[in-house]
Protein backbone atom coordinates (compact mmCIF):
# COMPACT_ATOMS: atom_id res chain seq x y z
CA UNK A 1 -43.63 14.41 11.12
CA UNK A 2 -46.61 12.37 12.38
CA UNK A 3 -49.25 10.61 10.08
CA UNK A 4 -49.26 10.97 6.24
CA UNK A 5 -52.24 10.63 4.30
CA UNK A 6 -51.83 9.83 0.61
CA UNK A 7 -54.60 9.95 -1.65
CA UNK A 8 -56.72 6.85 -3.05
CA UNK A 9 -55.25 5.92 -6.43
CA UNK A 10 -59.13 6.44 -7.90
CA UNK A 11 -61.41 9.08 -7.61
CA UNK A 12 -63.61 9.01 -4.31
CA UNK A 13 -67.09 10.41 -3.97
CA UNK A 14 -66.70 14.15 -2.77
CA UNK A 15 -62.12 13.75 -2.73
CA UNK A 16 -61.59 17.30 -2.17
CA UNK A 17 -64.10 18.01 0.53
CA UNK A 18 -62.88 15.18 2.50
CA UNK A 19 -59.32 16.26 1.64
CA UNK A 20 -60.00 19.41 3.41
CA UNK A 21 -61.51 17.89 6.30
CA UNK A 22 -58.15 16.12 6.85
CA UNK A 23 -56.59 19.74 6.81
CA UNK A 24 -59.29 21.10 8.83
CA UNK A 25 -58.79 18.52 11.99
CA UNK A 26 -55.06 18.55 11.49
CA UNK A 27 -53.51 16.59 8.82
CA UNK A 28 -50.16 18.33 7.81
CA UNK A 29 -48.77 16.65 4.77
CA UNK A 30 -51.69 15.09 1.89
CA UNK A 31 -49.83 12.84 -0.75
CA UNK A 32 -51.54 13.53 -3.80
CA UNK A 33 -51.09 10.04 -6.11
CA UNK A 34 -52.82 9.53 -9.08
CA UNK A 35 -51.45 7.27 -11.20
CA UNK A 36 -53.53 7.22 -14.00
CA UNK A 37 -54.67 10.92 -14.13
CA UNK A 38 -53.86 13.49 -16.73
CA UNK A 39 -52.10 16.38 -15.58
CA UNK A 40 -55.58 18.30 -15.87
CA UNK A 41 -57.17 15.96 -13.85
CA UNK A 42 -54.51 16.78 -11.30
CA UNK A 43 -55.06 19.98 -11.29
CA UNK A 44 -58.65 20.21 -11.45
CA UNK A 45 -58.36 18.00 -7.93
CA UNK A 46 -55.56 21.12 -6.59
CA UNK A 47 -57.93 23.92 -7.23
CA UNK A 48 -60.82 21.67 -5.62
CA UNK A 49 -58.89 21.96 -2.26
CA UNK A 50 -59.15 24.82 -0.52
CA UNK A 51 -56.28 27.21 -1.16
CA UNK A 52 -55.14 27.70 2.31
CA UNK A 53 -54.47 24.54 2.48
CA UNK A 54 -52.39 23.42 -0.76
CA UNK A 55 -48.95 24.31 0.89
CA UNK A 56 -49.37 20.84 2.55
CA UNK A 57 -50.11 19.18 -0.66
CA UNK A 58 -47.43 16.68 -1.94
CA UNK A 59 -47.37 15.73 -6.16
CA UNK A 60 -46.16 12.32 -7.10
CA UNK A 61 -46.33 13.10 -10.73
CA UNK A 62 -46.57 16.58 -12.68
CA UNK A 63 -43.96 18.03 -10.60
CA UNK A 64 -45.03 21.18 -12.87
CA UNK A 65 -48.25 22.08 -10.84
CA UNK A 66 -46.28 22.13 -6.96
CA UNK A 67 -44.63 24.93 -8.48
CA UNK A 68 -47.63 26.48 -10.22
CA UNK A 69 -49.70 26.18 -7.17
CA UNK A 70 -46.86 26.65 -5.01
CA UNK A 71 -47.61 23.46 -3.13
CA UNK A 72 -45.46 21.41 -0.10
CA UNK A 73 -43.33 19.42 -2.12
CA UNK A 74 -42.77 16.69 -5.01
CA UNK A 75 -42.19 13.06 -4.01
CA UNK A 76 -40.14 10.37 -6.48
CA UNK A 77 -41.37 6.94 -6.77
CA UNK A 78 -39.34 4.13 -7.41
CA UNK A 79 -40.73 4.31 -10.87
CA UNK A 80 -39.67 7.62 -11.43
CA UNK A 81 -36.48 7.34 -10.64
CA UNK A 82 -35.86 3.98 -12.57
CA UNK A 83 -37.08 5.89 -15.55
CA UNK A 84 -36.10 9.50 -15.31
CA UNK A 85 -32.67 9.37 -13.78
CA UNK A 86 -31.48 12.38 -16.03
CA UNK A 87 -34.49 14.80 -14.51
CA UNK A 88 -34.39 13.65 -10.83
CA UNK A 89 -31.41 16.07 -10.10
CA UNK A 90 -33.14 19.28 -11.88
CA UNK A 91 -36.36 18.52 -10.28
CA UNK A 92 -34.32 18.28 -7.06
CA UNK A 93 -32.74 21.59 -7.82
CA UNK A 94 -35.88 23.39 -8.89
CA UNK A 95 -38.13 22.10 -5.66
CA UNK A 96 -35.64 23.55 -3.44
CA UNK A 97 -34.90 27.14 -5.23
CA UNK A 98 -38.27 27.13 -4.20
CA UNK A 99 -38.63 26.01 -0.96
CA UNK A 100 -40.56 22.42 -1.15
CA UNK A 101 -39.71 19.44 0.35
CA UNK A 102 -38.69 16.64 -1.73
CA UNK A 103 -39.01 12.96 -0.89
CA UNK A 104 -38.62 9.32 -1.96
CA UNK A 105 -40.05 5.79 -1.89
CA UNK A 106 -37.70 2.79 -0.73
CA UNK A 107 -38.10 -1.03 0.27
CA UNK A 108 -35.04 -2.12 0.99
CA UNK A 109 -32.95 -0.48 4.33
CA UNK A 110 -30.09 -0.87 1.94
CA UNK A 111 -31.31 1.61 -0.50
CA UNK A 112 -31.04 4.49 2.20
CA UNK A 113 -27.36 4.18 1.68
CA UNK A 114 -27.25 5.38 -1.93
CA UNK A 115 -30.03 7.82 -1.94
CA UNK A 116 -30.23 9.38 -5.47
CA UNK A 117 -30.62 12.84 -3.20
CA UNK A 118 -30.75 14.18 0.14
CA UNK A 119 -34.33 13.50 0.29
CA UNK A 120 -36.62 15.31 3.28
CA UNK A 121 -37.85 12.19 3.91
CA UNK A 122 -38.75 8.53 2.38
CA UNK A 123 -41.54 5.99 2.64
CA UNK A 124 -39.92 2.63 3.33
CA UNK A 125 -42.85 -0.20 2.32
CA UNK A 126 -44.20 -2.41 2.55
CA UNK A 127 -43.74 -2.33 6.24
CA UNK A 128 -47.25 -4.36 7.05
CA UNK A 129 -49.37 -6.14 4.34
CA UNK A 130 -51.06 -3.65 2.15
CA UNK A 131 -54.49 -2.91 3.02
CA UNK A 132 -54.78 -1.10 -0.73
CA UNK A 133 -53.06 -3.77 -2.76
CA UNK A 134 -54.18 -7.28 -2.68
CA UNK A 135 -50.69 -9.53 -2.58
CA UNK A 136 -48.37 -6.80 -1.40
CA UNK A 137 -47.09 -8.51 1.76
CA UNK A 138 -45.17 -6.81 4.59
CA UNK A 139 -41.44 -6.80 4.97
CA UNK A 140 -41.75 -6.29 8.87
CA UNK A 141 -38.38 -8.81 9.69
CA UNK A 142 -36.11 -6.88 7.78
CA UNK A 143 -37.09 -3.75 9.15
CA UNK A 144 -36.78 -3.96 12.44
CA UNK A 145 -32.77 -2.70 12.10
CA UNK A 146 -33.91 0.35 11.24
CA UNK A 147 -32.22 2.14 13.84
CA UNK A 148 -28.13 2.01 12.50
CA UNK A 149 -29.53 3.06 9.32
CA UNK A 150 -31.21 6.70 10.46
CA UNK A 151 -29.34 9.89 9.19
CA UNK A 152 -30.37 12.84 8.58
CA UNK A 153 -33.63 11.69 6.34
CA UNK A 154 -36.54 11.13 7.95
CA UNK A 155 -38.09 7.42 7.77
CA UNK A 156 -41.62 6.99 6.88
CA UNK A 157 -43.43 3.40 7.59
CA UNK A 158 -46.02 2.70 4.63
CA UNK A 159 -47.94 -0.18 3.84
CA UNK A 160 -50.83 -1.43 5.85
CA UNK A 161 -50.31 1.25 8.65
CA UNK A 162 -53.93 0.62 10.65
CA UNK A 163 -54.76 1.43 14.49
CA UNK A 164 -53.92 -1.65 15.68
CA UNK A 165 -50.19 -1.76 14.47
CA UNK A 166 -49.52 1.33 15.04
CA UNK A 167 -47.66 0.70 18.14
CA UNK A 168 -45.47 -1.53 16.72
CA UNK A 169 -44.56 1.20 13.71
CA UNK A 170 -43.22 3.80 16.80
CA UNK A 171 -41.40 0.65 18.35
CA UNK A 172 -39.46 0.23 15.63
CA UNK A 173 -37.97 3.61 15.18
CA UNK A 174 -40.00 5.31 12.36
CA UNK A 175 -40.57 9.09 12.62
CA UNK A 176 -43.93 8.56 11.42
CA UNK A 177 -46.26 6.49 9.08
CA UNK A 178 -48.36 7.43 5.90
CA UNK A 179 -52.18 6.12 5.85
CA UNK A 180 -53.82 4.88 2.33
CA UNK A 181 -55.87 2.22 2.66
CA UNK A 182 -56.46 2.30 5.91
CA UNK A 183 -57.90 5.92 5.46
CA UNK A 184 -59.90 5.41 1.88
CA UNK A 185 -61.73 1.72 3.32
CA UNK A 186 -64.63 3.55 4.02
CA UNK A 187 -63.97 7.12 2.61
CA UNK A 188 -67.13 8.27 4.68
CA UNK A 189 -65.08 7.42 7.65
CA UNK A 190 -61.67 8.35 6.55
CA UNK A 191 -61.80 11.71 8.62
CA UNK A 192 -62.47 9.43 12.27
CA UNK A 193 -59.85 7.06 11.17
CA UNK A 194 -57.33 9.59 10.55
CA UNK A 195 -58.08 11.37 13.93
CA UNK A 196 -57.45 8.31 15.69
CA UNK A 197 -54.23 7.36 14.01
CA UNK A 198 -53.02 10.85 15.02
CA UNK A 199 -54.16 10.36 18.41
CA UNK A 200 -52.47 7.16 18.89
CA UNK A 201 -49.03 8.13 17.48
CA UNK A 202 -49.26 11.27 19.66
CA UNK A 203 -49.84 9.12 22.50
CA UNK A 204 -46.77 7.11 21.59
CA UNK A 205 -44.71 10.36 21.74
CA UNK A 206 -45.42 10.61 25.16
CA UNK A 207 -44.96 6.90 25.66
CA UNK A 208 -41.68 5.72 23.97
C-alpha cells in the first residue's frame, strides 16, 4: 500500500478518462466517493472506466455494484457505520465470500481499538488540514503515537496529504496516504501530481 486516490465528491470534466490515466501510470487502489450520486450515477461512472481496471476500484456507498462489477473492495465511513450498524457485519461477510477488501474511516487513534471489523485497512483523518474541505483542520499532535497502536490493519494518512508533507506522513509510521484534494486542484494536472506523490513515497521506502 502506497498512495490512494479517492475520487472528487463532484463530477470533473472527462472523470473516467482521467481515472484511467491514474490506472494506466500506476495507481493501484481508486476510492470511488460520491456522496450525493444515485446508485445509477455510480454505475454509469464504473462502466466509464475501463474494465481492466475496475478490480482496483473501491465503493463508499452502493456496496451492491463492487459485487456486480466485481470490483476491489467496499469502504465504511464513519457515517455508515453510525447509521447502519445492523448491515456492517453482512456487508463484511458478503465482501469477503467474495474476495474484496474491506476498509474503514477513523479520527481518533483510540477508535483502532474497537474496530467494528477486522478491516484491510483504515483512513485515519484529518492528519493535515484538508485541502478539499474548507475548516477541516489537521489532527497532526495526536497522531504522532501512531506506532503502539499498529496491528494487523493497515493505517492510511488522509487529509491534506500534498508533496510537501509527504515526508512527514512516512515519518510518522503510516503505511501509506490517500490523495483528494491534492489530486482534483487542478484535475488537468491530477495525473503529474499523482506521479509525483508516488515517486516521493517510493523514495521514502528506500529512505526510512
Amino acid at each position: 500500500m502506497n498512495i490512494i486516490v479517492i475520487s472528487s465528491p463532484q463530477q470533473e470534466l472527462n472523470e473516467a478518462s482521467i481515472i484511467s490515466a491514474l490506472f494506466e501510470h500506476g495507481l493501484e487502489v481508486f476510492h470511488l466517493r460520491k456522496p450525493t450520486y444515485s446508485p445509477y450515477e455510480i454505475e454509469a461512472l464504473i462502466q466509464a472506466i475501463e474494465p481492466k481496471f475496475r478490480y482496483r476500484v473501491v465503493l463508499h456507498h452502493h456496496y451492491a455494484l463492487a459485487e456486480k462489477y466485481n470490483l476491489r473492495g467496499i469502504h465504511f465511513t464513519g457515517h455508515y457505520v453510525k447509521n447502519n450498524s445492523d448491515q456492517v457485519t453482512n456487508w463484511y461477510d458478503r465482501a469477503k465470500q467474495q474476495a474484496m477488501t474491506v476498509s474503514g474511516s477513523k479520527h481518533q487513534l483510540k477508535e483502532l481499538n474497537t474496530l467494528e471489523v477486522p478491516y484491510n485497512y483504515v483512513f485515519l483523518s484529518p492528519v493535515f488540514d484538508s485541502i478539499s474541505k474548507a475548516g477541516y483542520k489537521g489532527n497532526l499532535a495526536n497522531l504522532r503515537s501512531i506506532e503502539k497502536y499498529k496491528s494487523a490493519t493497515q493505517l492510511i494518512a488522509l487529509g491534506g496529504i500534498s508533496l510537501d508533507n509527504i515526508d512527514e506522513v512516512k515519518r510518522i509510521g503510516f503505511d501509506g496516504a490517500a490523495a483528494l484534494g491534492t489530486v482534483w486542484e487542478k484535475p488537468a494536472q491530477a495525473i503529474a501530481v499523482f506521479m509525483e506523490l508516488k515517486a516521493a513515497w517510493e523514495k521514502k521506502d528506500q529512505i526510512f
